[in-house]
C-alpha atoms as a PDB file:
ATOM      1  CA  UNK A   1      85.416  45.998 -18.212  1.00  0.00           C
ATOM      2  CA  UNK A   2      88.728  47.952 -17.444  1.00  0.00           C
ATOM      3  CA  UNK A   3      90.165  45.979 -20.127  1.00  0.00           C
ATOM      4  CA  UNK A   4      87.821  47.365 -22.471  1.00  0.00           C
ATOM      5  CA  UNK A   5      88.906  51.254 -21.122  1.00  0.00           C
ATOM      6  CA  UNK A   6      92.292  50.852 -21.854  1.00  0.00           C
ATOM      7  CA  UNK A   7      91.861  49.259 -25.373  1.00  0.00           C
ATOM      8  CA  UNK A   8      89.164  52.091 -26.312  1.00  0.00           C
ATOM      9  CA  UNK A   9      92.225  54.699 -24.821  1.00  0.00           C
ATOM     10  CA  UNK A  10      94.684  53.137 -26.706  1.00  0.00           C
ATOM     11  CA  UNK A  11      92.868  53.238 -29.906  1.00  0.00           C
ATOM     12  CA  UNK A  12      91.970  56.612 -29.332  1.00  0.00           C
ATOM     13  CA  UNK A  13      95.492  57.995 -27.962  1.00  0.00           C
ATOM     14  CA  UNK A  14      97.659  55.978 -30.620  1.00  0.00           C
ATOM     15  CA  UNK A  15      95.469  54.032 -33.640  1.00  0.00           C
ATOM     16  CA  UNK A  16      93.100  57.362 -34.423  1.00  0.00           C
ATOM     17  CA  UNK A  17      95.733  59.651 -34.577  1.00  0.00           C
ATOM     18  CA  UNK A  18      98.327  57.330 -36.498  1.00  0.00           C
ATOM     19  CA  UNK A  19      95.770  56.806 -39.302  1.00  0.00           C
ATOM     20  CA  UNK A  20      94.843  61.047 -39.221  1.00  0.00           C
ATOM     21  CA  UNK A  21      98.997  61.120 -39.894  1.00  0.00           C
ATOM     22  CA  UNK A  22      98.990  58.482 -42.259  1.00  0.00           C
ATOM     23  CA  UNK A  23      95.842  59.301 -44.357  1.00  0.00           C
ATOM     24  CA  UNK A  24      97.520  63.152 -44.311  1.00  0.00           C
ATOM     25  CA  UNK A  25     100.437  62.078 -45.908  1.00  0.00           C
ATOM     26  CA  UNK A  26      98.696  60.724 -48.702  1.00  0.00           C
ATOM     27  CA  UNK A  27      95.750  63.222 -49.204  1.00  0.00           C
ATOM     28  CA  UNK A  28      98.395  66.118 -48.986  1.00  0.00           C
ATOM     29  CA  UNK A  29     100.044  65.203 -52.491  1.00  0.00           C
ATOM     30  CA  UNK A  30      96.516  64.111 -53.453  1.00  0.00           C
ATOM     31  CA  UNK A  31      95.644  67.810 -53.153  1.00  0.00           C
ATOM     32  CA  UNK A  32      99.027  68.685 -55.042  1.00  0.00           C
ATOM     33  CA  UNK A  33      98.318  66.686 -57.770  1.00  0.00           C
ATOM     34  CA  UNK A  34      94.699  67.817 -58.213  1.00  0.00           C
ATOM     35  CA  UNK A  35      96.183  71.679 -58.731  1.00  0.00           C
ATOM     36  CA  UNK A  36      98.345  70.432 -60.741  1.00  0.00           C
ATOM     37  CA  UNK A  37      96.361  68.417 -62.970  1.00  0.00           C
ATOM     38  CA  UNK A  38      94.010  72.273 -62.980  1.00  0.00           C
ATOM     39  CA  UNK A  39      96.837  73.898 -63.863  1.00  0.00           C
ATOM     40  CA  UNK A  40      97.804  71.309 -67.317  1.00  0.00           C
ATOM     41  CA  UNK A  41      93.881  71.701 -68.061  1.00  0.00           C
ATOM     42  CA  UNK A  42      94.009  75.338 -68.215  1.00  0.00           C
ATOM     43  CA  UNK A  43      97.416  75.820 -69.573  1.00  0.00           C
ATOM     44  CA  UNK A  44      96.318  73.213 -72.662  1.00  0.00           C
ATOM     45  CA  UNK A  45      93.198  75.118 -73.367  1.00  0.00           C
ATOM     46  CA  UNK A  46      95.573  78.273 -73.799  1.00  0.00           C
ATOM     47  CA  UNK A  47      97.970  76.131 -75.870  1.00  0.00           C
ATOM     48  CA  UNK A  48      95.107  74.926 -78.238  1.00  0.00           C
ATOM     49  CA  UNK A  49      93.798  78.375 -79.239  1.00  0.00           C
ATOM     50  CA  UNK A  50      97.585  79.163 -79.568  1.00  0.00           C
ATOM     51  CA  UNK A  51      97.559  76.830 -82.394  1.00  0.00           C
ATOM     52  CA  UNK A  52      94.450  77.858 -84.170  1.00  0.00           C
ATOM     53  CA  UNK A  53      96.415  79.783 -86.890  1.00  0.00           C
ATOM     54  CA  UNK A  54      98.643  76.419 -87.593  1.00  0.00           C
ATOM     55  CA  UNK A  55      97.138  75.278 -90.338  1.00  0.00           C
ATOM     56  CA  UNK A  56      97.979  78.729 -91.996  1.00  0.00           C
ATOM     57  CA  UNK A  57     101.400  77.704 -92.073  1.00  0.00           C
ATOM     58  CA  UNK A  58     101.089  74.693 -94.850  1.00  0.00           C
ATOM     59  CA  UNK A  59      99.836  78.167 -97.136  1.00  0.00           C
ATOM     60  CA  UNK A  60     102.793  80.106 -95.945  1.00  0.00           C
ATOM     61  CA  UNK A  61     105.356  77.388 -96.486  1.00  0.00           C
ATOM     62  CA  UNK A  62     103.557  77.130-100.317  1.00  0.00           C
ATOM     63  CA  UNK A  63     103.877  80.921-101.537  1.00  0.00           C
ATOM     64  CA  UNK A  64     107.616  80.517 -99.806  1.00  0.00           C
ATOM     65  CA  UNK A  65     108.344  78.491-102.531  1.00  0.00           C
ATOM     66  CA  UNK A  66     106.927  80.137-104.968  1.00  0.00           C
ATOM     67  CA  UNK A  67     108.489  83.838-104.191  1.00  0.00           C
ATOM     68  CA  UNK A  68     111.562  81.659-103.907  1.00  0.00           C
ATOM     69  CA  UNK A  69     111.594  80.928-107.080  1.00  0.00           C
ATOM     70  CA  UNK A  70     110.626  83.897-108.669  1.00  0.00           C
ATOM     71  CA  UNK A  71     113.606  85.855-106.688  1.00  0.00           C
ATOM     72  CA  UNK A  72     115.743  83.126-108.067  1.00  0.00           C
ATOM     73  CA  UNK A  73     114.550  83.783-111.759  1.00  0.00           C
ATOM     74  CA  UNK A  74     115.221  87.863-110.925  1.00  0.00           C
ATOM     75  CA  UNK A  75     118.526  87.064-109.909  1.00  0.00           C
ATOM     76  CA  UNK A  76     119.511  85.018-112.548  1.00  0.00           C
ATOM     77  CA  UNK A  77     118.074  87.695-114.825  1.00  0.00           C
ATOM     78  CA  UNK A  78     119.951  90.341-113.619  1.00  0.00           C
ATOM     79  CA  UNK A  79     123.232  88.097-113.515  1.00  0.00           C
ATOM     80  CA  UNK A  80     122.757  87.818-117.098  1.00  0.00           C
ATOM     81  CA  UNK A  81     122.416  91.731-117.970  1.00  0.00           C
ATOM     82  CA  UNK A  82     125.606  92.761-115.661  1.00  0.00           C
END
């Protein structure tokens, strides 16, 4: 019977509060990485409506080129008269 006290003590004075240390450790960066992982959510939701007007740019890029080359044709027109 004492036996049995001093194995409940130990396990009670050194197992329970080695695996309270040990489970810490690992839930603490658990925790980090769960804020984290909030943080890349919320942050990509405010990058996607960021990018909304994107597909705008294939229609800039296309009247680019084609004021481009109009300003060329001025140029070369006014080359020619000077």
């Amino acid at each position: 019977m004492v036996l049995w006290w001093i194995v409940n003590a130990v396990v009670l004075l050194v197992v329970v509060p080695l695996v309270i240390f040990l489970a810490n450790r690992v839930i603490r960066p658990g925790l980090e990485i769960n804020a984290y992982a909030d943080d890349i959510l919320e942050h990509g939701v405010l990058v996607t409506k960021a990018l909304d007007p994107v597909p705008a740019l294939v229609t800039t890029r296309d009247e680019v080129r084609a004021i481009t080359g109009h300003a060329v044709r001025y140029v070369t027109a006014l080359r020619r008269l000077v």
